[in-house]
Structures are given as C-alpha cells and as structure tokens.
C-alpha atoms as a PDB file:
ATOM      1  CA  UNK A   1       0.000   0.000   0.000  1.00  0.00           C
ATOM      2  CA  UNK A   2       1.494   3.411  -0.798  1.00  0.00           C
ATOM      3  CA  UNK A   3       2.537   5.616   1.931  1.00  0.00           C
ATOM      4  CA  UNK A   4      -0.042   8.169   2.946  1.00  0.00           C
ATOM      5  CA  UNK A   5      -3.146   5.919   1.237  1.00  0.00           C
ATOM      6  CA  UNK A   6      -5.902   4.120   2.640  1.00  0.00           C
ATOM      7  CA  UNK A   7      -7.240   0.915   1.245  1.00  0.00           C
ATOM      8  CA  UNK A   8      -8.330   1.267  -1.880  1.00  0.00           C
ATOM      9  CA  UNK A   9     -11.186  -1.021  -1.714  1.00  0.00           C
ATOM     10  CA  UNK A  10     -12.894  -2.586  -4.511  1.00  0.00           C
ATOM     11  CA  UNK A  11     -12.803  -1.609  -7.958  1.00  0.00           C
ATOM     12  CA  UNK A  12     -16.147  -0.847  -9.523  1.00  0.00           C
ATOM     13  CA  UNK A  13     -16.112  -1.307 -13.322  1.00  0.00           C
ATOM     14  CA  UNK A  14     -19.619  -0.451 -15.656  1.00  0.00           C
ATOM     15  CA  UNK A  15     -20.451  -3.953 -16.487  1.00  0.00           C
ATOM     16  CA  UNK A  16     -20.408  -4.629 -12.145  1.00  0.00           C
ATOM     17  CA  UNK A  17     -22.764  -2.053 -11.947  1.00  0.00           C
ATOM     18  CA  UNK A  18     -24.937  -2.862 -15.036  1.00  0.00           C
ATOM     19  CA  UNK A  19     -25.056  -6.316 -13.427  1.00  0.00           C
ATOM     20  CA  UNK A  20     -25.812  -5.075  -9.944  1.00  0.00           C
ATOM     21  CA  UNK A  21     -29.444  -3.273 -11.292  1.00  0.00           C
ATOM     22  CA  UNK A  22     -32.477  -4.907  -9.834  1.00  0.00           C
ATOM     23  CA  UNK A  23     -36.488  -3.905 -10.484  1.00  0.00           C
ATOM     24  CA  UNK A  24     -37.795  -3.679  -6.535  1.00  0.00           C
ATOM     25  CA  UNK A  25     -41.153  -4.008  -5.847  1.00  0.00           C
ATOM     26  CA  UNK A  26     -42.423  -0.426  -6.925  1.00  0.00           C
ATOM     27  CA  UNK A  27     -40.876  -1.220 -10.437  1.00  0.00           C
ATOM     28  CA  UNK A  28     -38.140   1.413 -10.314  1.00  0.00           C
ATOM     29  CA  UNK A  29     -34.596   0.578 -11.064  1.00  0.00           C
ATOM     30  CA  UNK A  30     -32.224   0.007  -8.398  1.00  0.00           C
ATOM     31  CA  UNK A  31     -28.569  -0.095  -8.216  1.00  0.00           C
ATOM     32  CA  UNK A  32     -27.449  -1.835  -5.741  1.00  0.00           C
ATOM     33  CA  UNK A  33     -23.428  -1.987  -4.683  1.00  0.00           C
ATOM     34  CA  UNK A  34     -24.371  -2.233  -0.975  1.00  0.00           C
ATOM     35  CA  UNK A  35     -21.498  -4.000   0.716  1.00  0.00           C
ATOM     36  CA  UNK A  36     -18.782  -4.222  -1.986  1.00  0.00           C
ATOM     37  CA  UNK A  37     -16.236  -2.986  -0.245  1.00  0.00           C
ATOM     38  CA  UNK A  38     -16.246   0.724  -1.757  1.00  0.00           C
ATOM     39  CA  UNK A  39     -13.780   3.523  -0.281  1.00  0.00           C
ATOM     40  CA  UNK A  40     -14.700   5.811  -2.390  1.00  0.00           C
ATOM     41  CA  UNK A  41     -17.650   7.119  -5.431  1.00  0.00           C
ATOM     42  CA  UNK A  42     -17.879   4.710  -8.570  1.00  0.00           C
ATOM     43  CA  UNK A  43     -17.575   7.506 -11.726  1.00  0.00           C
ATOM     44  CA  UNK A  44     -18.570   4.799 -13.815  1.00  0.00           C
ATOM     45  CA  UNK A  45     -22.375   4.867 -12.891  1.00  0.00           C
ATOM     46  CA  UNK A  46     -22.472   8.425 -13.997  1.00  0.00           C
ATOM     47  CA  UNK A  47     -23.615   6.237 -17.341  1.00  0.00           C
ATOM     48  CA  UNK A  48     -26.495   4.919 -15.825  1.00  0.00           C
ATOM     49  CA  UNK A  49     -27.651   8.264 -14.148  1.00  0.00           C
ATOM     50  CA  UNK A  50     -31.257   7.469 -15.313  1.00  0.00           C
ATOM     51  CA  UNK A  51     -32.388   5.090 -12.225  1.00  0.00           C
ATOM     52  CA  UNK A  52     -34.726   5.537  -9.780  1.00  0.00           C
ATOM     53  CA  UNK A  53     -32.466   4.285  -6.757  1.00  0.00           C
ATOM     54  CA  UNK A  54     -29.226   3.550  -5.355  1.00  0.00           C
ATOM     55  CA  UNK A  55     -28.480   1.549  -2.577  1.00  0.00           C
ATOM     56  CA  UNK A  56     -24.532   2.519  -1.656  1.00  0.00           C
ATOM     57  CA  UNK A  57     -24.938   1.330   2.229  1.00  0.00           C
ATOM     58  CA  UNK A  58     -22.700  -0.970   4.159  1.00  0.00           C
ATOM     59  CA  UNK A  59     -19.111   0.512   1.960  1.00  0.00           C
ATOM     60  CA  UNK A  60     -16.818   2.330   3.477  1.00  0.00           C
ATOM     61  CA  UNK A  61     -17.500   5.426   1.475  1.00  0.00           C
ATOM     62  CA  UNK A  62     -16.090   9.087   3.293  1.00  0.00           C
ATOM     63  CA  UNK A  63     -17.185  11.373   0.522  1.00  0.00           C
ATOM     64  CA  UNK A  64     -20.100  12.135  -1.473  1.00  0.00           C
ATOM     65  CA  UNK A  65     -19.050  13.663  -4.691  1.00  0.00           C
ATOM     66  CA  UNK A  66     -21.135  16.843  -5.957  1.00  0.00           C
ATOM     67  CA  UNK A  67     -21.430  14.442  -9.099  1.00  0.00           C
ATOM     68  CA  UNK A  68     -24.348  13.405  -7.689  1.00  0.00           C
ATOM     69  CA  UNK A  69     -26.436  15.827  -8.675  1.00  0.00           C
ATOM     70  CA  UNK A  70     -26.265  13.922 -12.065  1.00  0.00           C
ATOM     71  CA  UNK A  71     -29.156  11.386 -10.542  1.00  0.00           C
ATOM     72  CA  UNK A  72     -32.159  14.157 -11.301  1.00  0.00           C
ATOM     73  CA  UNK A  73     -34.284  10.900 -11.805  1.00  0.00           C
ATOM     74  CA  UNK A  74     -33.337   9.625  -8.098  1.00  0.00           C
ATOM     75  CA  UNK A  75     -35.951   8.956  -5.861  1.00  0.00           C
ATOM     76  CA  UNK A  76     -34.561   6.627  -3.040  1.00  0.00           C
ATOM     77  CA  UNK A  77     -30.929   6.902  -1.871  1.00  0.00           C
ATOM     78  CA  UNK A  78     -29.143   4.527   0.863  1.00  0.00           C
ATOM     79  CA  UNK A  79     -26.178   5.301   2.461  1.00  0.00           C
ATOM     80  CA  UNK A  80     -26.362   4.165   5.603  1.00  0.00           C
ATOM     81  CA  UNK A  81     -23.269   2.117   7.172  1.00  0.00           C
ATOM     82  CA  UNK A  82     -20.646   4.246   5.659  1.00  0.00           C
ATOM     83  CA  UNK A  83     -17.636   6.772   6.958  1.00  0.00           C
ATOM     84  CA  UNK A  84     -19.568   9.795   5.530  1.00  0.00           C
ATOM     85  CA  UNK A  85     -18.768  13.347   7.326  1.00  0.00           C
ATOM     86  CA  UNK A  86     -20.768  16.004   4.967  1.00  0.00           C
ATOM     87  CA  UNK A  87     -22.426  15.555   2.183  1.00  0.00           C
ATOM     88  CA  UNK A  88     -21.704  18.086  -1.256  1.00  0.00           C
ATOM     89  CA  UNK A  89     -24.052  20.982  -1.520  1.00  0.00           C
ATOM     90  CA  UNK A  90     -25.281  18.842  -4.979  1.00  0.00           C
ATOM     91  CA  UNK A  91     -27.404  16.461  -3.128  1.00  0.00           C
ATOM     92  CA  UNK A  92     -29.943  19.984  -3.025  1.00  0.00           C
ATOM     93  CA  UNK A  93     -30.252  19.462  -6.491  1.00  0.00           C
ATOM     94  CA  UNK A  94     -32.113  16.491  -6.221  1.00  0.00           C
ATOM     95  CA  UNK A  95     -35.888  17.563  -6.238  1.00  0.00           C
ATOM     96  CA  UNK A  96     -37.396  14.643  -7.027  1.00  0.00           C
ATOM     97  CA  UNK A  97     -36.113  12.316  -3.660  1.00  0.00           C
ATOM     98  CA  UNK A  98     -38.346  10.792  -1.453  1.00  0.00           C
ATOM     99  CA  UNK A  99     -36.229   8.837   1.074  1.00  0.00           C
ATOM    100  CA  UNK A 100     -32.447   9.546   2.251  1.00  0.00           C
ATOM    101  CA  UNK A 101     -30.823   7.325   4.379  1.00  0.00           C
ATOM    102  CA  UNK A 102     -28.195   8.531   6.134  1.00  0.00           C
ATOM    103  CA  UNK A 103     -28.083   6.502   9.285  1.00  0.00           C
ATOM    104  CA  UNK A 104     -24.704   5.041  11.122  1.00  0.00           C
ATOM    105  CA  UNK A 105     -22.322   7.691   9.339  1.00  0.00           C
ATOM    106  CA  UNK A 106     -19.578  10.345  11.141  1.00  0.00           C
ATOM    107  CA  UNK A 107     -21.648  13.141   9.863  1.00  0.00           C
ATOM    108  CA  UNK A 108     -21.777  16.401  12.405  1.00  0.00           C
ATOM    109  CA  UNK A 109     -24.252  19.558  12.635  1.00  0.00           C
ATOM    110  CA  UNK A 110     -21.218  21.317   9.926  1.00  0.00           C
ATOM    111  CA  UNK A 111     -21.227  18.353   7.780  1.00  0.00           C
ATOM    112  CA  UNK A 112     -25.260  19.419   6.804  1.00  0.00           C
ATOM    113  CA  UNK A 113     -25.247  21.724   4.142  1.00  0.00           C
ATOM    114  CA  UNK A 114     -28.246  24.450   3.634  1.00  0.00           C
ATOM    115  CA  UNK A 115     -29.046  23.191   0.198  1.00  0.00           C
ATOM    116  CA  UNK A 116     -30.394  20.417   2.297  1.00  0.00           C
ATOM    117  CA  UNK A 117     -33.058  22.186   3.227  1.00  0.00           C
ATOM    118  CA  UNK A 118     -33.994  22.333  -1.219  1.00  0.00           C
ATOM    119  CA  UNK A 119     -35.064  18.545  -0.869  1.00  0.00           C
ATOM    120  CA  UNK A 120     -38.593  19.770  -0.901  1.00  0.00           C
ATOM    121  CA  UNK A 121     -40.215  16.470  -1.550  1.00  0.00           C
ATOM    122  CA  UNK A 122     -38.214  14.741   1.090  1.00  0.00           C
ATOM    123  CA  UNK A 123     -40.662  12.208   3.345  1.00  0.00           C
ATOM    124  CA  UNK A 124     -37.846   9.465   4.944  1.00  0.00           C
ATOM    125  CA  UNK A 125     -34.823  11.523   6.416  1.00  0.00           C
ATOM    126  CA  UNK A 126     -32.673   9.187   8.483  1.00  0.00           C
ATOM    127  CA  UNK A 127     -29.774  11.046  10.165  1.00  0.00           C
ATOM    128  CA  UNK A 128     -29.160   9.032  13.821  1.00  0.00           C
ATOM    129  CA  UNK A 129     -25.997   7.164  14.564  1.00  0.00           C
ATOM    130  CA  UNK A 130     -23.986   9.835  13.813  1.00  0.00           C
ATOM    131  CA  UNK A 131     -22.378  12.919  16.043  1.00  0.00           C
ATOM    132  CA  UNK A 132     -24.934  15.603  15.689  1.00  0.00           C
ATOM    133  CA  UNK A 133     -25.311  17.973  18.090  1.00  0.00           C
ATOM    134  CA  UNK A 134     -27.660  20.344  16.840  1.00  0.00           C
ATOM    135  CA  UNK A 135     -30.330  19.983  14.257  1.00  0.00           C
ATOM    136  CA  UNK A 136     -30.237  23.031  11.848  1.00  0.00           C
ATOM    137  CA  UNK A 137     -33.410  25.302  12.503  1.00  0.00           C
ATOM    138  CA  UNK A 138     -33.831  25.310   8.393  1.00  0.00           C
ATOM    139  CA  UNK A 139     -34.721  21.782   8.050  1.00  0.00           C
ATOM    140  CA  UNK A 140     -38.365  22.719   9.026  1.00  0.00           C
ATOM    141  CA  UNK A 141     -38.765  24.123   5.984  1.00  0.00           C
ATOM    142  CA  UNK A 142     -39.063  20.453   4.851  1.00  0.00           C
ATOM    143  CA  UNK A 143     -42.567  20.323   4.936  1.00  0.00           C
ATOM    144  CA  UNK A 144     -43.546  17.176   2.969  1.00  0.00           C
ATOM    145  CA  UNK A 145     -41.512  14.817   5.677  1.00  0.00           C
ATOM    146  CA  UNK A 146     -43.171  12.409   7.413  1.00  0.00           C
ATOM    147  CA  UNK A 147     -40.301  10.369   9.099  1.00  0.00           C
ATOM    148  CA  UNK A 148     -37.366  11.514  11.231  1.00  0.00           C
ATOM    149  CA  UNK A 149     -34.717   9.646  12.652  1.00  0.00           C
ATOM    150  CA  UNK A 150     -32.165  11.192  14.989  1.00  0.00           C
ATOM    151  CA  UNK A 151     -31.952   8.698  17.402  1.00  0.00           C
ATOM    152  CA  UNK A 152     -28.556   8.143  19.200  1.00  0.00           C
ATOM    153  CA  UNK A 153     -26.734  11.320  18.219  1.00  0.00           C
ATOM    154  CA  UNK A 154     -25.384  14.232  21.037  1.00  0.00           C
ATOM    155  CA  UNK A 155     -28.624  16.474  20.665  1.00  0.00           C
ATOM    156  CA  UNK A 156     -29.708  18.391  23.875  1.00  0.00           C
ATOM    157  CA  UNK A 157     -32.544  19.959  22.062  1.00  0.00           C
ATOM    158  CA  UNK A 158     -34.923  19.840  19.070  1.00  0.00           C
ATOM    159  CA  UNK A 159     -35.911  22.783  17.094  1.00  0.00           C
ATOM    160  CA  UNK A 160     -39.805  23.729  17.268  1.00  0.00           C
ATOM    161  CA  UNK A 161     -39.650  24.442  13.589  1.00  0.00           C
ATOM    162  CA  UNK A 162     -38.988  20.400  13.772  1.00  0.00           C
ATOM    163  CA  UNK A 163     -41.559  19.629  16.282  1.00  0.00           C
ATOM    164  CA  UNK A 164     -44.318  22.019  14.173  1.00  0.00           C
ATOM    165  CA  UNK A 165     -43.787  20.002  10.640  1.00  0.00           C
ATOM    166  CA  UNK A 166     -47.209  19.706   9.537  1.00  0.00           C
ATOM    167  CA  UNK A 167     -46.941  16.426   7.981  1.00  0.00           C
ATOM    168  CA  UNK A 168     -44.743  14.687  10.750  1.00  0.00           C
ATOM    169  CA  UNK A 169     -46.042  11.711  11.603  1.00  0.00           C
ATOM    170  CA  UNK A 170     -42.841   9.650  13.091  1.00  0.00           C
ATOM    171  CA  UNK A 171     -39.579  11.299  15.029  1.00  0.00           C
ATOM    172  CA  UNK A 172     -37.173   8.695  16.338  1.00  0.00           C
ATOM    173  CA  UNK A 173     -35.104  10.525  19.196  1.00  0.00           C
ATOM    174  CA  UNK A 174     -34.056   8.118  21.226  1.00  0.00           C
ATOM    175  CA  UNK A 175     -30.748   7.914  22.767  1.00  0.00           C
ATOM    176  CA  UNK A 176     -29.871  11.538  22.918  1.00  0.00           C
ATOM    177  CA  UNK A 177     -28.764  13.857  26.032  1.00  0.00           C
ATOM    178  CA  UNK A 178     -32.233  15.694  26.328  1.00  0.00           C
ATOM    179  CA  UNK A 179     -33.081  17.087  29.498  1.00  0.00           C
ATOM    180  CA  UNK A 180     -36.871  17.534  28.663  1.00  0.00           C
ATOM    181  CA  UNK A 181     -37.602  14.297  27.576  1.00  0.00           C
ATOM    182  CA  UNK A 182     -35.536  12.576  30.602  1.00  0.00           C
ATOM    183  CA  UNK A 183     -37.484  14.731  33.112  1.00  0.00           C
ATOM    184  CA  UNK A 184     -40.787  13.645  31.870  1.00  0.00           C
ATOM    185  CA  UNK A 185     -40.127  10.175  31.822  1.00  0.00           C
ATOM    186  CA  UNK A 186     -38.787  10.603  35.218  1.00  0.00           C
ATOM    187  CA  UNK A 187     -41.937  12.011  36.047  1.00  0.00           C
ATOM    188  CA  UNK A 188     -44.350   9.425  35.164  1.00  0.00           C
ATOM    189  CA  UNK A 189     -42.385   6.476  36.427  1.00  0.00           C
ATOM    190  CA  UNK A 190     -42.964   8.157  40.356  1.00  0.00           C
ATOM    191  CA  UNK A 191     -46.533   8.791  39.633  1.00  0.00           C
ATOM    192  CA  UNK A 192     -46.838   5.278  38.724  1.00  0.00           C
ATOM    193  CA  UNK A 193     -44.931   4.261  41.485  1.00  0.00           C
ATOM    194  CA  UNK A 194     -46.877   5.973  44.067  1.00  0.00           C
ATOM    195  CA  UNK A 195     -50.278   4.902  42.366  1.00  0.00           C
ATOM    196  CA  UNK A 196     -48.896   1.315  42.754  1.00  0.00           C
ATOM    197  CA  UNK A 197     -49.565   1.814  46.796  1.00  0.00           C
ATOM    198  CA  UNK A 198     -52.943   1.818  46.778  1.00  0.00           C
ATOM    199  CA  UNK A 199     -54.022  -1.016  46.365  1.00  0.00           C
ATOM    200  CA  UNK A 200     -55.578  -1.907  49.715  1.00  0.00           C
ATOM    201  CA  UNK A 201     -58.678  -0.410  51.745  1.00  0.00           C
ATOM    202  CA  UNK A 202     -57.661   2.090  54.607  1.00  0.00           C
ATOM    203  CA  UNK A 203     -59.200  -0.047  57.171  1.00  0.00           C
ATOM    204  CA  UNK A 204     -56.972  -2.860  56.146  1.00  0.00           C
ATOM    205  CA  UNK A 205     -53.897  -0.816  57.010  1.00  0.00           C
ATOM    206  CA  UNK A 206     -52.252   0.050  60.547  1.00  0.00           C
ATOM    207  CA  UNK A 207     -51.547   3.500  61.858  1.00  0.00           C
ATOM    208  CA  UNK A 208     -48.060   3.895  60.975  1.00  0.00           C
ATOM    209  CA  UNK A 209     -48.786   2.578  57.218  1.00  0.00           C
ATOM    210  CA  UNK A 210     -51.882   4.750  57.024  1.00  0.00           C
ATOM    211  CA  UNK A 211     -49.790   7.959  57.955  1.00  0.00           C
ATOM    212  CA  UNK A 212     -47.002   6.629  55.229  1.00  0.00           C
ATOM    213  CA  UNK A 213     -50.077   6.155  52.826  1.00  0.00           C
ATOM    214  CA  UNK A 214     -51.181   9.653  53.095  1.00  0.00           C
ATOM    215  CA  UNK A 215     -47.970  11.639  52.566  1.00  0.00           C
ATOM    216  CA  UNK A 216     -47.423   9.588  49.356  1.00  0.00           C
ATOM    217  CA  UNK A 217     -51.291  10.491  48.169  1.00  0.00           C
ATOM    218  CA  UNK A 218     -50.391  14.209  48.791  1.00  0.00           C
ATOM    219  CA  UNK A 219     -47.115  13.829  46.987  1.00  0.00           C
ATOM    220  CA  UNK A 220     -49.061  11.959  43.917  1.00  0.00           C
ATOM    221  CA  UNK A 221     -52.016  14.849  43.937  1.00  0.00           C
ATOM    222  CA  UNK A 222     -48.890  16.887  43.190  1.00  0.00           C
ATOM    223  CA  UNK A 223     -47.259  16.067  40.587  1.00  0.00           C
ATOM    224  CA  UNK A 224     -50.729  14.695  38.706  1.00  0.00           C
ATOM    225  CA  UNK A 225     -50.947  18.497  39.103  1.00  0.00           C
ATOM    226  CA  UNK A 226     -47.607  19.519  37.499  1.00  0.00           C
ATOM    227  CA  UNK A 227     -48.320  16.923  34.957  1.00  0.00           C
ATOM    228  CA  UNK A 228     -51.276  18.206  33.961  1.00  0.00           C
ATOM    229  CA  UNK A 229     -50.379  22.433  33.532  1.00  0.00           C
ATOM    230  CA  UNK A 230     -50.725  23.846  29.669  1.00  0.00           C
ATOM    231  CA  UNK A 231     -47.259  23.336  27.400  1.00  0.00           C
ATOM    232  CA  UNK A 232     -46.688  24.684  24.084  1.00  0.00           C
ATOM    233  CA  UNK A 233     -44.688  21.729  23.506  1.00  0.00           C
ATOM    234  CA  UNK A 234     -45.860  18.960  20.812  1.00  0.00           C
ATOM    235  CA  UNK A 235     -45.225  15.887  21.533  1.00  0.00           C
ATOM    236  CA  UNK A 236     -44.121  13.210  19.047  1.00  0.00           C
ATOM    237  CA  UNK A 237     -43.433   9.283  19.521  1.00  0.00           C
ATOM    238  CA  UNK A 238     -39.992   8.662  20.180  1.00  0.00           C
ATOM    239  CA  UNK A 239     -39.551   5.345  18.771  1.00  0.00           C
ATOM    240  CA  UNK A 240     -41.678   3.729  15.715  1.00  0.00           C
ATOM    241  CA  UNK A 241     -41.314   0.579  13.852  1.00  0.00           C
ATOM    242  CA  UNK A 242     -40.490   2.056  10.771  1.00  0.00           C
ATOM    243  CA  UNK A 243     -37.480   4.131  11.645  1.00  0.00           C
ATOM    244  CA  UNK A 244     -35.194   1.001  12.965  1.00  0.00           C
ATOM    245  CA  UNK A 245     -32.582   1.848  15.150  1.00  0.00           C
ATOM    246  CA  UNK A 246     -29.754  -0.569  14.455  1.00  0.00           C
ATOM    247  CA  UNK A 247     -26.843  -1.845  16.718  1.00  0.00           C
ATOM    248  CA  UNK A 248     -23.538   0.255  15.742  1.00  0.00           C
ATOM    249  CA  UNK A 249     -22.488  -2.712  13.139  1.00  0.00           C
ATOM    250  CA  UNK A 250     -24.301  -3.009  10.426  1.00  0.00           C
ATOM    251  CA  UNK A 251     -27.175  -5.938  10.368  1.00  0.00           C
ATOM    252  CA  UNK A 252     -26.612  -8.612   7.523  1.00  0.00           C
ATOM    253  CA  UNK A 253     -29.984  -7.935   6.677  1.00  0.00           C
ATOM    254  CA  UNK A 254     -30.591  -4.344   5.156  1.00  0.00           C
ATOM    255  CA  UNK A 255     -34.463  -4.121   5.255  1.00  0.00           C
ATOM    256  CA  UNK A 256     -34.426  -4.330   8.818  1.00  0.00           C
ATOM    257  CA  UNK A 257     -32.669  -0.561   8.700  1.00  0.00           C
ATOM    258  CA  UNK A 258     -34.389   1.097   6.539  1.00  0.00           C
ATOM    259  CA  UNK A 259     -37.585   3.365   7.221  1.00  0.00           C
ATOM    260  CA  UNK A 260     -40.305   2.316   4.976  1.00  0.00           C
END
C-alpha cells in the first residue's frame, strides 16, 4: 500500500454495476453496490444516471461527490453504514427524492449543508448514529416529511420548527442527552410508582402505614398536578417501527434498517 493511502477497496467497473441493477417491488430501477467494499464514489455509474435508486450502504464510502447531482431521476438513496462526514451541496439538487438514508455515518451539525433544506419532496430523512449535536433550525422548511430519525446522536434539544412540521407523523429521538424528555419520563415512572400503593382499603392498614399512605397520596395529587399544567410543547413518539434503530455494526440484513 502506498505511503499516505488508505485501502483502496474494490474496484467498480460499468459492467459490475450494469449487473448489480435490480427492479424492486415499486418497479423502479435500483442499483445496488451495498457491501462491496467501496472507499470511495464509482464515476462509472455516472452512465447509468437514469435510475430511480441507489443503494450505496454498508461501503466504506467518506465522501459524497457533488457528481451526484447527475441522478435528477433519483428517488430513493441509501447510504447508511458508511464513513460519511458532509455531504456536497449537490445532493440539493435532487428535487425529485423521497427517502435519504443517512443513518450510522460520522456526519456532524457542519457536515449538513443548507441546500439540504432544497429537498422539498423529502418524506424518509434518516440522520441518527452519527455525532450531531444540533439539528439546523432550516430543516423545518421540509414540509412534505413524514419520518425523522435522529436517534442516538449528542442532541440536547430539538428545534420547534422540527416539532411544528405539519406532515410529521414519526420522530425517532431516542438515545440523545435531552433534558426535557428525561425529566418527563422521570416524572411518570414516580406517579406510577406511588399509584402502585394503593391497592388496599384504609381499614386494612395500621396507623403507621396509614400515615405513610397519606404523605405519598399528597405527593401523587402533586405532581398529577404539574403533569397536567398547559405546554406549548408537541409531543411526538420517540420510537416507531419504521425508523429502525440498528446496533452500531451493520445488520446482515438491510431491510431491517431502513424506514419504509
């Protein structure tokens, strides 16, 4: 190996990738290379530019060239499972993509260009596993999406512009630092707990329980109280079957990552 280089990884030639073109279920064209070994962007597909899909996921890919913005037909594009850090202000030119998969990648809040924001028909954005710690403000201007995944990144906060998407249905936050979410939970586990001691008559109970009984009651009557003040805060699910949060190797089989 030349000093300086990284592995080189497998070479993709046009007849590979001619050969590697399946019809999936929708009838669109896919191209997959998913686990060939790639370090870096085939040129050579540039000459079949005219499918529907591309499934680059499980590689070992660091870049995204702004070549990409040669795809205008692309509707679906997979690339989770890679090394990826940013991706090219080019993949804003893609206007007609549904679904991006960016899951278990080294992308950070920097490595999100604006032009992201352009992917107005975006529905399936999958950005967890990586090391995000913000969520650009400007993706709420993605109003057709209906599936977010940012599970197990560094956030400590999610925009309201993300929380007021009209169309969200799903938002997969799981696994992230966020103080709001941890106090809720935290919340309803001791209301639980406390309604869990109730479960006998007073008569039934002597006078040192009975005293116990009614300290926790006024303690329960309390926070059912703080539970139940307005918010301005939407909330969302945090985890949903279709946005699959996968162990930090890749799974040998690929539909179970991907958000349908």
């Amino acid at each position: 190996m030349p000093k300086g280089k990284g592995p080189q990884g497998k070479r993709i030639t046009l007849k590979i990738a001619k050969n590697s073109i399946r019809v999936a279920f929708n009838g669109r064209r896919r191209l997959d290379l998913s686990k060939m070994g790639i370090t870096t962007f085939p040129k050579c597909i540039l000459e079949l530019a005219d499918v529907e899909e591309i499934d680059l996921s499980r590689n070992m890919l660091k870049k995204i060239p702004n070549i990409i913005e040669k795809f205008q037909n692309l509707m679906w594009l997979d690339l989770h499972s890679n090394q990826i850090d940013e991706l090219p202000p080019a993949i804003g030119t893609l206007q007609n993509l549904t679904y991006l998969n960016l899951c278990n990648n080294k992308l950070t809040t920097k490595g999100l260009p604006q032009e992201l924001t352009l992917l107005k028909s975006l529905r399936t954005l999958n950005l967890g596993l990586n090391h995000l710690e913000t969520i650009p403000t400007t993706l709420g201007s993605l109003k057709e999406l209906i599936e977010l995944g940012l599970f197990d990144n560094a956030l400590t906060s999610i925009p309201k512009s993300i929380k007021k998407l009209p169309k969200l249905e799903r938002l997969n936050i799981k696994r992230n630092p966020l103080p709001e979410f941890e106090e809720k939970e935290e919340e309803t586990d001791l209301v639980k707990r406390v309604e869990s001691l109730y479960l006998v008559e007073q008569k039934d109970l002597c006078g040192s329980c009975l005293q116990t009984c009614k300290g926790e009651r006024e303690e329960m009557h309390r926070l059912e109280e703080m539970m139940l003040s307005p918010s301005d805060k939407p909330s969302f699910p945090s985890s949903f079957p279709s946005l699959v949060t996968p162990n930090s190797s890749a799974r040998d089989n690929q539909e179970e990552w991907r958000m349908k």
